[in-house]
Protein backbone atom coordinates (compact mmCIF):
# COMPACT_ATOMS: atom_id res chain seq x y z
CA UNK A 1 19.27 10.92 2.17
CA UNK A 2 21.91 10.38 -0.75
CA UNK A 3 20.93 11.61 -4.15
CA UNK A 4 20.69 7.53 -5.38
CA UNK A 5 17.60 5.91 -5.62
CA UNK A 6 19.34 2.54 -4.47
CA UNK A 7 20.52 4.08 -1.15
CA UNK A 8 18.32 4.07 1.79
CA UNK A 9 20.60 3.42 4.72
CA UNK A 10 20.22 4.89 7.37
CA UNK A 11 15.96 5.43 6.49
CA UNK A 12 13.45 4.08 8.47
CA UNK A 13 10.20 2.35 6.93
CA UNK A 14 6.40 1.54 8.41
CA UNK A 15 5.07 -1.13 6.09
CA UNK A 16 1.08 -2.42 6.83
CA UNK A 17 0.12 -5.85 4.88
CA UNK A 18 3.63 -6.76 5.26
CA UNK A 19 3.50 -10.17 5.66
CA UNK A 20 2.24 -11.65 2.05
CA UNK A 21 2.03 -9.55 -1.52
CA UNK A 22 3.32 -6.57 -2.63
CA UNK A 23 3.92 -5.50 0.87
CA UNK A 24 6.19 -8.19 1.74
CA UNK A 25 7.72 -7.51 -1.59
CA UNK A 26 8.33 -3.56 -0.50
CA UNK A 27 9.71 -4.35 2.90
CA UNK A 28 12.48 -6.80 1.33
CA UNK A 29 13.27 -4.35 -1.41
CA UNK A 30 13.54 -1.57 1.44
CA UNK A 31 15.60 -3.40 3.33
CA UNK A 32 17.94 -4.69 0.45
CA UNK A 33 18.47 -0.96 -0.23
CA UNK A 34 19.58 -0.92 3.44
CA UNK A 35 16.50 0.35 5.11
CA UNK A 36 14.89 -0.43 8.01
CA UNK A 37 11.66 -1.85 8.34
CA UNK A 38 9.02 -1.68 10.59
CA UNK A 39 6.14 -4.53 9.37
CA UNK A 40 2.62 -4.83 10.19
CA UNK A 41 -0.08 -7.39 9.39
CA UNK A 42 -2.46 -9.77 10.60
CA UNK A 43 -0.53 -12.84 10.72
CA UNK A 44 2.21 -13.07 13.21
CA UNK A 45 3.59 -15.94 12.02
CA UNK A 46 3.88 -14.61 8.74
CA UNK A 47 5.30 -11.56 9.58
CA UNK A 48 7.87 -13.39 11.62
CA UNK A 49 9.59 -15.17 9.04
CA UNK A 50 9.37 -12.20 6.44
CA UNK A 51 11.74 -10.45 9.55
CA UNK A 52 13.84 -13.11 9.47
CA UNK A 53 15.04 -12.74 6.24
CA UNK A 54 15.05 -9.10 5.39
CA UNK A 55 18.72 -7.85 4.83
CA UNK A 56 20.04 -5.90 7.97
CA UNK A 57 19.45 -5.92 11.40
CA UNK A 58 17.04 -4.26 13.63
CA UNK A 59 13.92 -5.21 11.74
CA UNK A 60 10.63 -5.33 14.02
CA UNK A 61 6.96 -6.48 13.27
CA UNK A 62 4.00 -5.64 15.40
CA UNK A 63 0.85 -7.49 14.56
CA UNK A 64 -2.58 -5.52 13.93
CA UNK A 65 -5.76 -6.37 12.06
CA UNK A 66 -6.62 -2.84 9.77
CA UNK A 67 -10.35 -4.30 9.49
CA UNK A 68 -10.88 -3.30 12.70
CA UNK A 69 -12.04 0.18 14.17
CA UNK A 70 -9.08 2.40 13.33
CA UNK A 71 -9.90 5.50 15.78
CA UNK A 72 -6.52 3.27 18.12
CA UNK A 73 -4.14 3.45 15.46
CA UNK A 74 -2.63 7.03 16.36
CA UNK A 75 -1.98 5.77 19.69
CA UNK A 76 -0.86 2.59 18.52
CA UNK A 77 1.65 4.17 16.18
CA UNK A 78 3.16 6.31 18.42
CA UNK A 79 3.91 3.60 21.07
CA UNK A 80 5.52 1.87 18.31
CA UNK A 81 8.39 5.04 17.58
CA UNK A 82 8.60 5.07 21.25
CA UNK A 83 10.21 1.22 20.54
CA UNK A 84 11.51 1.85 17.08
CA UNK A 85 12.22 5.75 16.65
CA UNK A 86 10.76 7.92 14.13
CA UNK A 87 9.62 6.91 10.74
CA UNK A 88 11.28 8.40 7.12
CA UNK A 89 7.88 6.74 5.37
CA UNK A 90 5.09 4.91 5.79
CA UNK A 91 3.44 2.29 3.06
CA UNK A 92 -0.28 1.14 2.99
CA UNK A 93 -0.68 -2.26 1.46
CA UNK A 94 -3.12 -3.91 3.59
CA UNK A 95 -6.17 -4.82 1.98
CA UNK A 96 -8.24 -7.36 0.32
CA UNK A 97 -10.65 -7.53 -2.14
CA UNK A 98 -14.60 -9.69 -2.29
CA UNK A 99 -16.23 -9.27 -5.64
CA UNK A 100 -20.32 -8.34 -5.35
CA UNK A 101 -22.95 -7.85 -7.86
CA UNK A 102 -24.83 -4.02 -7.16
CA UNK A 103 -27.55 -6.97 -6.03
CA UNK A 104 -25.80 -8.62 -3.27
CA UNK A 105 -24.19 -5.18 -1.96
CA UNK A 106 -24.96 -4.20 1.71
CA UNK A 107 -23.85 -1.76 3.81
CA UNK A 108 -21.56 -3.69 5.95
CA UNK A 109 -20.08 -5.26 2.61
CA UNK A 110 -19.21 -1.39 1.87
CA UNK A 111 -17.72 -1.09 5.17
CA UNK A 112 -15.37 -3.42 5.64
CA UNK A 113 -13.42 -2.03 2.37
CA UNK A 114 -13.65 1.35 3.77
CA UNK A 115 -12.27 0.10 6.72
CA UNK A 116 -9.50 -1.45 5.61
CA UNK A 117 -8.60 0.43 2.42
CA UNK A 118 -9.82 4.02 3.42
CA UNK A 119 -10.61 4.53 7.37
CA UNK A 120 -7.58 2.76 8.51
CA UNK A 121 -5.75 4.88 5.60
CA UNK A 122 -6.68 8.14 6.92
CA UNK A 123 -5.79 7.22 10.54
CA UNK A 124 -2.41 5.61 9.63
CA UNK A 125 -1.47 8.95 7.42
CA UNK A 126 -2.95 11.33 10.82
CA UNK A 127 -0.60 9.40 12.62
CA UNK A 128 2.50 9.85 10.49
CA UNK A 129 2.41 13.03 10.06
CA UNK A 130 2.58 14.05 13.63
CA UNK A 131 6.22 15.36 14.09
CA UNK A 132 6.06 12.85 16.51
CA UNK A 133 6.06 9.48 14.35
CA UNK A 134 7.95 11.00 11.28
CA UNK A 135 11.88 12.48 11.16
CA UNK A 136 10.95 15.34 9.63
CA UNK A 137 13.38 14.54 6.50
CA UNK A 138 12.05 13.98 3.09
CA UNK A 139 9.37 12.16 4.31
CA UNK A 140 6.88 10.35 1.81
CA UNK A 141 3.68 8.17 2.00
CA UNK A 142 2.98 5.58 -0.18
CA UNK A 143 -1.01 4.26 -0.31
CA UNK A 144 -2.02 0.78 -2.44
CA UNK A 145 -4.22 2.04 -5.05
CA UNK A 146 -6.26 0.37 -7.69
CA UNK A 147 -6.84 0.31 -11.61
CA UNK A 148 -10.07 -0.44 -10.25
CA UNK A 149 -11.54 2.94 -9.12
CA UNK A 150 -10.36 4.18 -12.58
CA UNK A 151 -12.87 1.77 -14.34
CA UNK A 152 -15.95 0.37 -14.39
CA UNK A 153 -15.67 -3.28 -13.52
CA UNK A 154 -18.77 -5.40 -12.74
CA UNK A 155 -18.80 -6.58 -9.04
CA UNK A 156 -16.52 -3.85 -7.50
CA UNK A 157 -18.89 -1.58 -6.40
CA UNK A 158 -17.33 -1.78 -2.97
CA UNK A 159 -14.01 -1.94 -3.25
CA UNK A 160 -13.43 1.11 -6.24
CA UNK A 161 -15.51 2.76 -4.16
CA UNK A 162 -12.97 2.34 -1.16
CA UNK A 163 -10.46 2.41 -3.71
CA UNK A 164 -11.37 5.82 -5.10
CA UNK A 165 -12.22 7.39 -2.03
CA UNK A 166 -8.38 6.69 -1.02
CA UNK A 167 -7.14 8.71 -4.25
CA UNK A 168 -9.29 11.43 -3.61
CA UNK A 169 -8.28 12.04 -0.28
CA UNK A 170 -4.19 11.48 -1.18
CA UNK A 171 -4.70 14.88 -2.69
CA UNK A 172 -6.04 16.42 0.23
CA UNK A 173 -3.68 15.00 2.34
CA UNK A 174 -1.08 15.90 -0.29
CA UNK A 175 -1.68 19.30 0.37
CA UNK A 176 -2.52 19.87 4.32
CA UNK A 177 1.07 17.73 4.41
CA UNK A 178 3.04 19.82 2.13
CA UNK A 179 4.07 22.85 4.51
CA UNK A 180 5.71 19.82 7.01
CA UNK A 181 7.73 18.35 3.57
CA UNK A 182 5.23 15.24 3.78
CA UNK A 183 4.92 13.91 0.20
CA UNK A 184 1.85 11.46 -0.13
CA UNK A 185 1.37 9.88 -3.44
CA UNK A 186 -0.92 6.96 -4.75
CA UNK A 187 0.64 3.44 -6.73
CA UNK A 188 -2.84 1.72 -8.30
CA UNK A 189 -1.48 -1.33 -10.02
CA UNK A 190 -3.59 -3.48 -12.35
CA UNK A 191 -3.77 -7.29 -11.75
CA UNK A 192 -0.72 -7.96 -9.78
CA UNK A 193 0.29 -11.90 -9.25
CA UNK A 194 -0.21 -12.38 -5.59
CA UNK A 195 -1.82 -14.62 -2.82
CA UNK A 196 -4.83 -12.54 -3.77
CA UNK A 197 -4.98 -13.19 -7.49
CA UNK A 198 -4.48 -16.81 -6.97
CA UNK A 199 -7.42 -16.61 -4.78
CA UNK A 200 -9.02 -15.30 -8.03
CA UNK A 201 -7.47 -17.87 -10.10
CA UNK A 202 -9.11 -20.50 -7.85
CA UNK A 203 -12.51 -19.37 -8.11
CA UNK A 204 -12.99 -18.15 -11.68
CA UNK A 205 -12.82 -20.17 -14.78
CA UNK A 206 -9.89 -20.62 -16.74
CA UNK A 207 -11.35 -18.85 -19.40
CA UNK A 208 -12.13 -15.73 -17.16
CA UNK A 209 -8.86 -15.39 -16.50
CA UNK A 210 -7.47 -15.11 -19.27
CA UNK A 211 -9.72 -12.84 -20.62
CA UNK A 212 -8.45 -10.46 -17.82
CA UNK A 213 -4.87 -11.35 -18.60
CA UNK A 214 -5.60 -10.05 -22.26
CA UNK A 215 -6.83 -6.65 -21.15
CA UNK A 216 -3.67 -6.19 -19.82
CA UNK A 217 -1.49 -5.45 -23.08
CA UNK A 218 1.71 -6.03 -20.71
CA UNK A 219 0.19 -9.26 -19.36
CA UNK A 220 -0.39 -9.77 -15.32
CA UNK A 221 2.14 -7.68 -13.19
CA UNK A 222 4.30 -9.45 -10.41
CA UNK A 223 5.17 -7.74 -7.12
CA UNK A 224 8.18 -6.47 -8.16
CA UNK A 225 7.10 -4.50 -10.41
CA UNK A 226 4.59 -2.90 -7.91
CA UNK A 227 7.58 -2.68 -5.06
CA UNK A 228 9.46 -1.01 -7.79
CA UNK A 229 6.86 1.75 -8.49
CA UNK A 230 6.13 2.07 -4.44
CA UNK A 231 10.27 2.54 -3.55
CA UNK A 232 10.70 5.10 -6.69
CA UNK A 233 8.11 7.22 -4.30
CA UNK A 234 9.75 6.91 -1.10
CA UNK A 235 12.89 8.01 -2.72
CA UNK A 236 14.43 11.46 -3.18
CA UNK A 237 14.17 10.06 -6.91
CA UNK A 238 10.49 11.23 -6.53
CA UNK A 239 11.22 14.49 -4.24
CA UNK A 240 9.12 16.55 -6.53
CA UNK A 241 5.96 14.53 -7.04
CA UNK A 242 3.10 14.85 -4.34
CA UNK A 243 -0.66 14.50 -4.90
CA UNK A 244 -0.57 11.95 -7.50
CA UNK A 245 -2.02 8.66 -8.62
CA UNK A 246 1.04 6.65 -10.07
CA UNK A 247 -0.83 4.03 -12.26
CA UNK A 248 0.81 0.89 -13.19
CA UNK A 249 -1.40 -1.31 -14.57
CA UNK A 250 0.39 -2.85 -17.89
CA UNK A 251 -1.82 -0.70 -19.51
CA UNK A 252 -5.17 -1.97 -18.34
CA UNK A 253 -6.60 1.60 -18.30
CA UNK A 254 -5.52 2.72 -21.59
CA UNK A 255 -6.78 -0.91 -23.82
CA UNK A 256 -9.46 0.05 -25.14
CA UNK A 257 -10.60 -3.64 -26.13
């Protein structure tokens, strides 16, 4: 790859939670930096039209729901290079979020953000890294992190937890990686205006919301901003960073409010 952080022709990109958010955001920006993407989400339909108007050509989208048991997803990835050819990175941004009280927790609460955010993770970044599914070149790995698992916010017992289990193994996976030039880095982002946020939005009072606006001294971040933090990662920009939790949060973490 060229020594510009603009420049990724010729590079090759997996994307999960592609079709809405700060993935969809991350798979145009690739692909406007002349990348190719390779998209994955739940909603075909979705996914569909986010091909359609990426810049380039050759663009492909394969639907899969990460919720579900991930021990498949090796497999699953390597049919896909078979189709597409071998990937330069690989981004994690599928995920969601349900707020419970310690109270209402349950184990199968915990395990569907494990799933999701952690088990299908750890099978996704197996997969990569088998010379197999990667090109062997500069390749990095991006996972969606969270301000989340760096706090202690009432009603995320499940998903920090999921959260912070994801940052903890980065740096494992940082390191087994390392001797096959595999970079793997975490982006946690604070509040980030998405379909998930308005969600929030919806079901919280006015009042709540801004309150969590005004912890974040930079205000709410938009997707952008998060694609912007994810594609400084994948680039040779960032060839010397591995094992790390990039947080961009508008300094959410740091107000001590």
């Amino acid at each position: 790859m060229k020594n510009n952080f603009t420049d990724f022709s010729g590079r090759h990109y997996f994307v999960t939670g592609a079709s809405s958010g700060i993935g969809k955001e991350t798979a145009q920006l690739l692909a406007s930096f002349g990348a190719k993407v390779t998209l994955t989400g739940r909603n075909e339909e979705k996914l569909q039209k986010v091909k359609e108007n990426l810049r380039g050509k050759n663009h492909a989208y394969y639907v899969k729901d990460l919720s579900e048991p991930a021990d498949d997803i090796p497999q699953w990835l390597k049919s896909i290079t078979k189709e597409e050819g071998g990937f330069d990175g690989l981004v994690h941004c599928a995920g969601f979020n349900r707020i419970r009280t310690l109270v209402s927790v349950k184990q199968n609460s915990l395990e569907e953000m494990m799933q999701v955010h952690f088990y299908s993770a750890s099978m996704l970044v197996k997969a990569f890294s088998s010379s197999s599914n990667n090109t062997g070149n500069n390749n990095s790995i991006v996972l969606a992190g969270s301000a989340a698992a760096l706090m202690g916010s009432k009603g995320q017992t499940a998903y920090a937890s999921a959260k912070g289990a994801l940052i903890s193994a980065s740096r494992v996976w940082a390191m087994e990686l390392a001797p096959k030039k595999i970079r793997v880095n975490v982006a946690s982002f604070g509040f980030i205006e998405t379909e998930m946020i308005d969600d929030f939005k919806n079901t919280y009072p006015e009042e709540t919301v801004k309150a969590i606006e005004k912890r974040h001294p930079l205000g709410f971040g938009n997707v952008h901003d998060a694609a912007n933090v994810i594609v400084f990662l994948l680039s040779e920009a960032s060839s010397f960073v591995t094992g790390q939790n990039i947080v961009a949060d508008g300094g959410l973490t740091i107000n001590d409010l």
